[in-house]
C-alpha atoms as a PDB file:
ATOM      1  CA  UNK A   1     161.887  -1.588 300.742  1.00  0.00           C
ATOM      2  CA  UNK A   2     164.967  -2.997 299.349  1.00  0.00           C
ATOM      3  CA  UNK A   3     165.192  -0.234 296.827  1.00  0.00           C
ATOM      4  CA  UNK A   4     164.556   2.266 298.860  1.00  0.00           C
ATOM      5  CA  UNK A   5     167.524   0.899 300.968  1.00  0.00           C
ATOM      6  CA  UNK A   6     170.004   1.382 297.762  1.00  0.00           C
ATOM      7  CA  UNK A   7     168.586   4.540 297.076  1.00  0.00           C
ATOM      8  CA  UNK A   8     169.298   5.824 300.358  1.00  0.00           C
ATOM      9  CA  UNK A   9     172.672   4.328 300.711  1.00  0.00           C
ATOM     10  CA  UNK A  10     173.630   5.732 297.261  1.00  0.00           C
ATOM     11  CA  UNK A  11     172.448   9.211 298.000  1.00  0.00           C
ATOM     12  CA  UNK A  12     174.695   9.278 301.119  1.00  0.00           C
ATOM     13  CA  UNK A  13     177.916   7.570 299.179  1.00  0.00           C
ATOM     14  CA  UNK A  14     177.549   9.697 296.155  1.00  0.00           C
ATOM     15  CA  UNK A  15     178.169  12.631 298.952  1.00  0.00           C
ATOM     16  CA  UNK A  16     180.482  11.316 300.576  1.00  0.00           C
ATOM     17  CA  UNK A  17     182.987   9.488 298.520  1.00  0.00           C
ATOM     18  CA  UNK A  18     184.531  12.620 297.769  1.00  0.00           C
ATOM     19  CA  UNK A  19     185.786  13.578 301.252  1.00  0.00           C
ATOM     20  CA  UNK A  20     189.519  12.479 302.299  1.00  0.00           C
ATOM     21  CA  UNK A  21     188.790  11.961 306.006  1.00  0.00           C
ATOM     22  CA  UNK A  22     191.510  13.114 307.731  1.00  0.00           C
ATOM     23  CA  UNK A  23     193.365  10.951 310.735  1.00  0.00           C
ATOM     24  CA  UNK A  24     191.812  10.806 314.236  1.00  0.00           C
ATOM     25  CA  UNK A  25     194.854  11.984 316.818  1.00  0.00           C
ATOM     26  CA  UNK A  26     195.397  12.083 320.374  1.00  0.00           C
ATOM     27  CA  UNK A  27     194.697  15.772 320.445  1.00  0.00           C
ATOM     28  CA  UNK A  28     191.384  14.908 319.026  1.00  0.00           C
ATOM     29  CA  UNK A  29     190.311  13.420 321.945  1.00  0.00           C
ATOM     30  CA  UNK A  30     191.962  15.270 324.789  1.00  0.00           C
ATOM     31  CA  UNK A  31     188.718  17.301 326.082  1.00  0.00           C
ATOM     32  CA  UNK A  32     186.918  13.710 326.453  1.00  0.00           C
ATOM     33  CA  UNK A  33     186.082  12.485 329.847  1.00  0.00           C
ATOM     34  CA  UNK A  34     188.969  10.225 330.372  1.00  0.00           C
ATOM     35  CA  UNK A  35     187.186   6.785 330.745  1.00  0.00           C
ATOM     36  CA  UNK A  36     186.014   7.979 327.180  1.00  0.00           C
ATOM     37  CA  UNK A  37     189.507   8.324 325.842  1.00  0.00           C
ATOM     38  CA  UNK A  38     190.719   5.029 327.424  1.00  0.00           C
ATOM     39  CA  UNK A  39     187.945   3.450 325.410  1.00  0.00           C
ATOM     40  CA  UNK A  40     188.733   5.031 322.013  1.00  0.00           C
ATOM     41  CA  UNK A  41     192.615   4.104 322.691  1.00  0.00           C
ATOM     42  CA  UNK A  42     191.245   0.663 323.710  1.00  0.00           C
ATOM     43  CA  UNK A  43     189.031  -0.062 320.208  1.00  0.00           C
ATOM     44  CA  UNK A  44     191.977   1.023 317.948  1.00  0.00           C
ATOM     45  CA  UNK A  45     190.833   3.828 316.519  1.00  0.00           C
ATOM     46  CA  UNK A  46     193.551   6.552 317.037  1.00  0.00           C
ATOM     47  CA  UNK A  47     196.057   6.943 314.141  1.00  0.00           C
ATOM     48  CA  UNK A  48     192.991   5.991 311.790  1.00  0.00           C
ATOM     49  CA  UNK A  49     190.652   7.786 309.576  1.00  0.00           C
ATOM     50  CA  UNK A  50     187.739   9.585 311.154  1.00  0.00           C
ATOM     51  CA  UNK A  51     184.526   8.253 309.762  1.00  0.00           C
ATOM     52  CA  UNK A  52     182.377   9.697 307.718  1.00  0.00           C
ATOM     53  CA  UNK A  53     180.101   6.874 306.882  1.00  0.00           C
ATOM     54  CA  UNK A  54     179.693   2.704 307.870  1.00  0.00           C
ATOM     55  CA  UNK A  55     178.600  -0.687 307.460  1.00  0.00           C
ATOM     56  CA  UNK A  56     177.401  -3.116 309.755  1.00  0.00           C
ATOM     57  CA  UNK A  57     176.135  -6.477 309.022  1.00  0.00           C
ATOM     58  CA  UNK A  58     174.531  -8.205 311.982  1.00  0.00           C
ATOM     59  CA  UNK A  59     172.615 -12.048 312.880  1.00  0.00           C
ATOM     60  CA  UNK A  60     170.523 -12.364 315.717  1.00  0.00           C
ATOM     61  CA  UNK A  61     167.114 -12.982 317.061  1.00  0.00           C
ATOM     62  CA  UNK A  62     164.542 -11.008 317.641  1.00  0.00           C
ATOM     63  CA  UNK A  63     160.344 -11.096 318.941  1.00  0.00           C
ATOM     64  CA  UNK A  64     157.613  -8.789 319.690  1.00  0.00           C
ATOM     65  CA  UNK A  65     156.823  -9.659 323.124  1.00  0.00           C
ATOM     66  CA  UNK A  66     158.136 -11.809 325.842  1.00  0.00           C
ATOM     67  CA  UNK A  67     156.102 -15.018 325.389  1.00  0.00           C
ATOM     68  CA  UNK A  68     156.734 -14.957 321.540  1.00  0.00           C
ATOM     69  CA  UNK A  69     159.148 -17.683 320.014  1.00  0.00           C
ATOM     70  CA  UNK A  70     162.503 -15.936 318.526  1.00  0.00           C
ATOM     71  CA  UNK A  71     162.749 -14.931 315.056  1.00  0.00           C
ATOM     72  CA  UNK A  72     166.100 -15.272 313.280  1.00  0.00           C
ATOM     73  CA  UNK A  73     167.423 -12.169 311.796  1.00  0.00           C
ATOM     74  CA  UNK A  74     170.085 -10.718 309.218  1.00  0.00           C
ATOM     75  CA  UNK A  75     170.410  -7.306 308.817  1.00  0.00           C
ATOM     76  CA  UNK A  76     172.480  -5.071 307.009  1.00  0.00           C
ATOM     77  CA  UNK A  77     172.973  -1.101 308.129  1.00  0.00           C
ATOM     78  CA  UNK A  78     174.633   2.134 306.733  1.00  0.00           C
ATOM     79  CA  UNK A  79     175.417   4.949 308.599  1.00  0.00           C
ATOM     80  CA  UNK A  80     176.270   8.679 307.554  1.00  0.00           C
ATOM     81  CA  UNK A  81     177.812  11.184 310.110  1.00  0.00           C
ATOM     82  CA  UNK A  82     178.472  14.075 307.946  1.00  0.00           C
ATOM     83  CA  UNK A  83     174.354  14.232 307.523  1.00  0.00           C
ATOM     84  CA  UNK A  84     173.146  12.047 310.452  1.00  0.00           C
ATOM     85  CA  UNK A  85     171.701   9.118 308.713  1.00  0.00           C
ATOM     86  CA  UNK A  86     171.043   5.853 309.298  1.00  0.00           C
ATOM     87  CA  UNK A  87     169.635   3.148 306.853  1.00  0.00           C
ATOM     88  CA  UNK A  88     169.016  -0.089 308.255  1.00  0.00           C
ATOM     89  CA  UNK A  89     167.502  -3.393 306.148  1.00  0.00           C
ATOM     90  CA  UNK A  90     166.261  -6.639 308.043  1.00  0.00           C
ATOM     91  CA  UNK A  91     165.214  -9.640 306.847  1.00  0.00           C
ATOM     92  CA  UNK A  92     163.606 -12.340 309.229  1.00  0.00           C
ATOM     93  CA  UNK A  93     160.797 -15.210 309.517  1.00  0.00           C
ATOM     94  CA  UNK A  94     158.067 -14.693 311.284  1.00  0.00           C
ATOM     95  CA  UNK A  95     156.582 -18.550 311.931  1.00  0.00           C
ATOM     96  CA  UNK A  96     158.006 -19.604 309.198  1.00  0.00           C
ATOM     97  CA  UNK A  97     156.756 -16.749 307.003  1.00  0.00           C
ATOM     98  CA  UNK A  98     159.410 -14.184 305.299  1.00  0.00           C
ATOM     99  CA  UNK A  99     159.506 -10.589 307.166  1.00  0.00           C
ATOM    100  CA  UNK A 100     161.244  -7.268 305.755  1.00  0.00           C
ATOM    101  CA  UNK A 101     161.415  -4.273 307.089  1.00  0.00           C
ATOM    102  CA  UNK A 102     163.514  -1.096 306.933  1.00  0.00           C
ATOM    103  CA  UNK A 103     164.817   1.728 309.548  1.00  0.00           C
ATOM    104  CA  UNK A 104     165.063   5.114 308.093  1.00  0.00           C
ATOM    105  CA  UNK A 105     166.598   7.574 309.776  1.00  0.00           C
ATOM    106  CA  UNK A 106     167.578  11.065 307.761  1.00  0.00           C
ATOM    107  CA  UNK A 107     166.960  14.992 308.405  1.00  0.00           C
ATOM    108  CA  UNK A 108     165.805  14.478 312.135  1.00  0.00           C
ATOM    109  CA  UNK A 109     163.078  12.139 310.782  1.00  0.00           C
ATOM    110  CA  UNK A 110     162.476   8.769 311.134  1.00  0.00           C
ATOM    111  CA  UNK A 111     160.515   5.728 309.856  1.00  0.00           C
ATOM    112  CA  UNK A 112     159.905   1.781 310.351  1.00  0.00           C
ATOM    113  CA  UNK A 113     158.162  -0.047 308.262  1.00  0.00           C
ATOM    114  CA  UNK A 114     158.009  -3.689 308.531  1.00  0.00           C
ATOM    115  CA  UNK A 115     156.026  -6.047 306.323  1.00  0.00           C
ATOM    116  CA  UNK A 116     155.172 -10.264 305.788  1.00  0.00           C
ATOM    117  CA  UNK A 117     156.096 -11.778 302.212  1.00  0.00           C
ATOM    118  CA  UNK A 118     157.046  -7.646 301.169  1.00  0.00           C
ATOM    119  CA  UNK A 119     152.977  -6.844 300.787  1.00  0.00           C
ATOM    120  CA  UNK A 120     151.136  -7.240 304.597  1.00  0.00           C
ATOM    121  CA  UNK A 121     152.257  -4.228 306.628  1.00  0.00           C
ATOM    122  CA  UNK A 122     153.281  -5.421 310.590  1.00  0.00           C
ATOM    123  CA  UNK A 123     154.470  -1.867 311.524  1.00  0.00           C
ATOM    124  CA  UNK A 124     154.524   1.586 310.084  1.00  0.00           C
ATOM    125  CA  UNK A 125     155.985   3.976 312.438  1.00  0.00           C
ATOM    126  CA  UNK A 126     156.743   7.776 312.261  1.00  0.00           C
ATOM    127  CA  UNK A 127     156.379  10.979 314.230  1.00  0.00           C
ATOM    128  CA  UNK A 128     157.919  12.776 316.936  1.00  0.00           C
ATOM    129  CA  UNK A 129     158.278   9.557 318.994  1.00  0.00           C
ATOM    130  CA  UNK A 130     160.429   8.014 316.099  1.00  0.00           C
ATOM    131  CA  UNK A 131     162.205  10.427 315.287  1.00  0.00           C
ATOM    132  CA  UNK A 132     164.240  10.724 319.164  1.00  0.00           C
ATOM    133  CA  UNK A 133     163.728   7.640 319.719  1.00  0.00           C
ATOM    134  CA  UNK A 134     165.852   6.785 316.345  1.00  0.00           C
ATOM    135  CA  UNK A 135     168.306   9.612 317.258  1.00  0.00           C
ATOM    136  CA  UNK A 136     168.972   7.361 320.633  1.00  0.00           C
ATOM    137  CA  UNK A 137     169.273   4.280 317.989  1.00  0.00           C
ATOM    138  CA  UNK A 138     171.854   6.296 315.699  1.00  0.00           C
ATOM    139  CA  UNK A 139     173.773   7.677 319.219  1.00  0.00           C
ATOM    140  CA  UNK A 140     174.184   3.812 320.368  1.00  0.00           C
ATOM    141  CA  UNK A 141     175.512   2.828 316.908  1.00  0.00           C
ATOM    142  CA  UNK A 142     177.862   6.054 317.351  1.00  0.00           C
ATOM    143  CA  UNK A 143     179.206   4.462 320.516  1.00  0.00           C
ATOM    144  CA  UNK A 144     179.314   0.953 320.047  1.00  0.00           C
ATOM    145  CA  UNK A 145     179.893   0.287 316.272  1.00  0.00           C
ATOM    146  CA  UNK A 146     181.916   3.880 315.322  1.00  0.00           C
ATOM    147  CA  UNK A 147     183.372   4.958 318.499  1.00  0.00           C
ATOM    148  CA  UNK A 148     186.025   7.284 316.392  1.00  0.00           C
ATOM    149  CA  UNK A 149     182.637   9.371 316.023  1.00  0.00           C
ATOM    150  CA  UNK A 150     182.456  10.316 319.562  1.00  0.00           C
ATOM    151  CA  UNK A 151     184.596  13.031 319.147  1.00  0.00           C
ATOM    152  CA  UNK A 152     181.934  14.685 317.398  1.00  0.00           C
ATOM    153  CA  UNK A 153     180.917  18.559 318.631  1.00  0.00           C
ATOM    154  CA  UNK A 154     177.507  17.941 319.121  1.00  0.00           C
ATOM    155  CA  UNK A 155     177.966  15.520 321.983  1.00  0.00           C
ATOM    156  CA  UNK A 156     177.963  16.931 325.273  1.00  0.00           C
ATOM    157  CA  UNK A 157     179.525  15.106 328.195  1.00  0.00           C
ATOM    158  CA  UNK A 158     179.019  14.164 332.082  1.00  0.00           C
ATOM    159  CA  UNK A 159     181.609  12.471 334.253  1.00  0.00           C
ATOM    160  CA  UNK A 160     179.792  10.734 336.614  1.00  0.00           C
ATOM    161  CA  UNK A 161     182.418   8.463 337.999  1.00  0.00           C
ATOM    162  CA  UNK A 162     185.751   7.193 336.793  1.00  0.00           C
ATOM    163  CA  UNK A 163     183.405   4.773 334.863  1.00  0.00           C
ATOM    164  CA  UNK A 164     180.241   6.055 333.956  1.00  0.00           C
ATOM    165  CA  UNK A 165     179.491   9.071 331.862  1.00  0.00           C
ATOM    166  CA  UNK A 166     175.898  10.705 330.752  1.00  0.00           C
ATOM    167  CA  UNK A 167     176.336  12.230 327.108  1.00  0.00           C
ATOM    168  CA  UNK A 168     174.025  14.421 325.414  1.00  0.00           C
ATOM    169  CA  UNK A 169     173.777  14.085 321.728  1.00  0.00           C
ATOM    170  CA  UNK A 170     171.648  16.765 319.551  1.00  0.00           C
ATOM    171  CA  UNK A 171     171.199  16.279 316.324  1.00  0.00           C
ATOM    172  CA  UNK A 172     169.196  19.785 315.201  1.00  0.00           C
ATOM    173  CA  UNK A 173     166.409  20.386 317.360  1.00  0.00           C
ATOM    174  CA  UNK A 174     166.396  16.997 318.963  1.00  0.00           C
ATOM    175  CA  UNK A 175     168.554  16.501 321.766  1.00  0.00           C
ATOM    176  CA  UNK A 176     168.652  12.934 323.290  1.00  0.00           C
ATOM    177  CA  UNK A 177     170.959  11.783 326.618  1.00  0.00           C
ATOM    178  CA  UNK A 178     172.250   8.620 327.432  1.00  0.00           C
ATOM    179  CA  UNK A 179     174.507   6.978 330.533  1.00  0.00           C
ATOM    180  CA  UNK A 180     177.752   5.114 329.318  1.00  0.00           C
ATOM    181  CA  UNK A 181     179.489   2.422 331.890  1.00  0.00           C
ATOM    182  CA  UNK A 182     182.672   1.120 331.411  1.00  0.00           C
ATOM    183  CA  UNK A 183     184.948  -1.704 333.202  1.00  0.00           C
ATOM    184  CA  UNK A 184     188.711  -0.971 334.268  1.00  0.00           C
ATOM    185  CA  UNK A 185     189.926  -1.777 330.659  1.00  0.00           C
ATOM    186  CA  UNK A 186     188.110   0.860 328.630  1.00  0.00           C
ATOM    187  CA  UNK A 187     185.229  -1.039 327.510  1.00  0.00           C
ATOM    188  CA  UNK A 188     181.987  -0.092 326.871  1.00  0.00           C
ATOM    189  CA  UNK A 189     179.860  -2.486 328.528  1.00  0.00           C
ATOM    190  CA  UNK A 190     176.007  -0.376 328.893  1.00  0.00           C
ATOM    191  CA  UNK A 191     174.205   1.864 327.370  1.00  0.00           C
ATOM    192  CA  UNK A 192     170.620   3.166 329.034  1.00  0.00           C
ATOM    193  CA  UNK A 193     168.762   5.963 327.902  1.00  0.00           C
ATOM    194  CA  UNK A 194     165.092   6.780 329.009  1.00  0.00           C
ATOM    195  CA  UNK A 195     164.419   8.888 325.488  1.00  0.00           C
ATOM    196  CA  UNK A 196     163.954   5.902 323.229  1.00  0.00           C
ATOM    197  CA  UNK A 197     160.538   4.390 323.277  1.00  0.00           C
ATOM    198  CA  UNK A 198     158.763   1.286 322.397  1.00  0.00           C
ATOM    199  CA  UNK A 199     156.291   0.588 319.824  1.00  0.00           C
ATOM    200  CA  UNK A 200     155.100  -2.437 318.296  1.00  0.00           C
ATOM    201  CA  UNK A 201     152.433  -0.992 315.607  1.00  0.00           C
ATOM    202  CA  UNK A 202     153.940   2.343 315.393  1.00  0.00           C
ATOM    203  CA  UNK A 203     150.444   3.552 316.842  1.00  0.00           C
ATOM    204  CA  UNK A 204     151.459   2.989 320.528  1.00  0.00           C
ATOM    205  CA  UNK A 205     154.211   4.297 322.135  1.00  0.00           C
ATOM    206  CA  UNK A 206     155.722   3.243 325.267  1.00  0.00           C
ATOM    207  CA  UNK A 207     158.786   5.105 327.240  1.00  0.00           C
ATOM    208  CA  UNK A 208     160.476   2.494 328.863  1.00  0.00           C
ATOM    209  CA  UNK A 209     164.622   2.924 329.896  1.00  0.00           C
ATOM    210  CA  UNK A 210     166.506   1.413 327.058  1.00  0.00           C
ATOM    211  CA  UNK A 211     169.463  -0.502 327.637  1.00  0.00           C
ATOM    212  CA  UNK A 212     171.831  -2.943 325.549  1.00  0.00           C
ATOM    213  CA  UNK A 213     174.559  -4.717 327.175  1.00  0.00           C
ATOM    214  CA  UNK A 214     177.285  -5.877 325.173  1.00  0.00           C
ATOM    215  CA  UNK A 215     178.874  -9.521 325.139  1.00  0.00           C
ATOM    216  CA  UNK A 216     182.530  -9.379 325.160  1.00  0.00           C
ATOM    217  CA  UNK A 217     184.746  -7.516 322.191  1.00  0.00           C
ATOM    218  CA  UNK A 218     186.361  -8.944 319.776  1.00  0.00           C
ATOM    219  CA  UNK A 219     188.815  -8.604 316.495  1.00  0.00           C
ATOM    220  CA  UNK A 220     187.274  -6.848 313.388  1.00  0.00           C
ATOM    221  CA  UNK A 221     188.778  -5.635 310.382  1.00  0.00           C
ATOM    222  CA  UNK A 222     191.711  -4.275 313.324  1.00  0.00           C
ATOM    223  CA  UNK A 223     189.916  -2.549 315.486  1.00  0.00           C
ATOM    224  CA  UNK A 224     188.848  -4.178 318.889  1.00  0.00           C
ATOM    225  CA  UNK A 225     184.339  -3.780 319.202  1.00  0.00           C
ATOM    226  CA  UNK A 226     181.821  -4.998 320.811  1.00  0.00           C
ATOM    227  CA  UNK A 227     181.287  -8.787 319.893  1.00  0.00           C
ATOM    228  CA  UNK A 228     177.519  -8.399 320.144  1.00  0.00           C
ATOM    229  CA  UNK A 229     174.452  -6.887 322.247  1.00  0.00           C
ATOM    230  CA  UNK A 230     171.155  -7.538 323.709  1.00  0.00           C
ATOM    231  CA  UNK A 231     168.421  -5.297 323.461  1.00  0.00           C
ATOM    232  CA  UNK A 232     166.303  -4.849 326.585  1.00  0.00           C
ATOM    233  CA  UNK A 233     162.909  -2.604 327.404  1.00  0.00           C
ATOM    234  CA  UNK A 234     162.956  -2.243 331.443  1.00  0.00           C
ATOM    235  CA  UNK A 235     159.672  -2.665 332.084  1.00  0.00           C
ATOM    236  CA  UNK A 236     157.444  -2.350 335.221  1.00  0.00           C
ATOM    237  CA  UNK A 237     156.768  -5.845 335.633  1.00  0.00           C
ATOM    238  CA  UNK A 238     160.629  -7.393 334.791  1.00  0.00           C
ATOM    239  CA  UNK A 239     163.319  -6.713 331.796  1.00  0.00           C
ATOM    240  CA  UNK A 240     161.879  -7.669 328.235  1.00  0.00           C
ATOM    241  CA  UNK A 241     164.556  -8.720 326.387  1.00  0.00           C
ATOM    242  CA  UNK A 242     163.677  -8.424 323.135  1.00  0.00           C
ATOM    243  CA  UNK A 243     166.425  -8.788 320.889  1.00  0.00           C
ATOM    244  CA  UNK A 244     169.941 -10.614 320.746  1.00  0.00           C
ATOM    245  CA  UNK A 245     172.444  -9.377 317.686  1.00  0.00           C
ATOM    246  CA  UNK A 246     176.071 -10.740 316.726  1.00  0.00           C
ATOM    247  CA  UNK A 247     177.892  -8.165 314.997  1.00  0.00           C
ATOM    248  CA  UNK A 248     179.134  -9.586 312.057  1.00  0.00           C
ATOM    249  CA  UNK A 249     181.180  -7.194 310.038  1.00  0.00           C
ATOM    250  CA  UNK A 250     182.017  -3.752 310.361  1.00  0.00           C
ATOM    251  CA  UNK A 251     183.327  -1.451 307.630  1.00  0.00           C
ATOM    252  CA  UNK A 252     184.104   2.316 307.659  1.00  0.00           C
ATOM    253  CA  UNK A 253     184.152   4.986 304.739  1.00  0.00           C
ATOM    254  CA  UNK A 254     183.045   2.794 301.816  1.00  0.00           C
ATOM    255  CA  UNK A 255     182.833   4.177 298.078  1.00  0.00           C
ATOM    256  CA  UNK A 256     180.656   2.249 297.053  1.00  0.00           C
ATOM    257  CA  UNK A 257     177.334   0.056 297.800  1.00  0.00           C
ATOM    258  CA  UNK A 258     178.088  -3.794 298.674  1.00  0.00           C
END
């Protein structure tokens, strides 16, 4: 899974290292809902290169369901916006027990495959679920870890109040929608969309609202983003909570793999 990782990042550098982004600028943004263009003021991106691809390196925990112990988790992620793509790599322990698995997300399609010590296979997920559910995935990273990318044509948006929005992100012929809260100071504190669903086998599938509230914002590489987020399936019976990630580094239009 690991080389399929590189592979996949390399494809996606090799077609994009090329491109001279050009500079995101207040006109860019002046048909955004306004609590939308007090956030991208906010995070620092103005007066710096659009993105065309990034990196994210995250810690955390993670678990399958809500009586299971945490795992720890490092993960490392690239994402593409000229192609939507999103390549993400994970690495955790599983009762002591090495886990990998990868998130592939590229032409509309989607995968997850997630195995113990590289051979046992814990998950292998694909289909029609996956692939919106992994277009909600890619629209979250969009708006938490890239927010110069929400200028983007393909997102559609809602005022709802002076601090919540519903945006509508296709990406071809899948079209996914999500509702954005915000606090007085532009940031982006929610995320809940009811188009991403839950599977544990990839065999399953559950549609549950999706929501990951962030903790705080912080300094990175000069731009002001979201310190970290949980990850939380509202179910019938209560929230599961099933993951906690600390956003480690972020990167934008890299040249090469690191």
């Amino acid at each position: 899974m690991k080389k399929i990782f590189k592979k996949e990042v390399k494809i996606g550098l090799q077609r994009t290292k090329e491109i001279t982004p050009e500079i995101l600028t207040e006109n860019d943004i002046q048909n955004l809902p306004q609590i939308v263009q007090k956030y991208i003021r906010y995070v620092g991106v103005v007066g710096k290169e659009k993105v065309m691809n990034f990196r994210v390196e995250f810690e955390g925990t993670i678990r399958s369901n809500p009586g299971d112990d945490w795992m720890k988790l490092k993960s490392v992620q690239y994402n593409f916006t000229d192609k939507p793509t999103r390549i993400f790599y994970i690495s955790a322990k599983k009762m002591g027990i090495p886990a990998v698995g990868i998130h592939l997300y590229k032409d509309e399609k989607a995968i997850m495959l997630i195995k113990l010590l590289g051979l046992f296979t814990v998950a292998d997920a694909k289909g029609p679920e996956m692939n919106q559910g992994e277009t909600v995935t890619l629209f979250n990273d969009m708006c938490f870890m890239a927010p110069a990318t929400l200028i983007d044509k393909n997102i559609q948006w809602e005022t709802i109040d002076s601090l919540t929005v519903k945006a509508r992100y296709t990406n071809g012929s899948i079209t996914i929608s999500a509702i954005l809260s915000f606090n007085e100071n532009g940031e982006l504190l929610n995320f809940i969309s009811n188009d991403r669903f839950e599977t544990k086998d990839g065999k399953t599938y559950y549609n549950y609202p999706w929501v990951t509230p962030v903790d705080g914002y912080h300094e990175i590489n000069g731009y002001r983003l979201a310190a970290g987020a949980k990850a939380i399936y509202k179910h019938p019976e209560g929230d599961f909570c099933y993951g906690e990630f600390t956003i480690k580094n972020v990167e934008y239009n890299l040249k090469e793999l690191k």
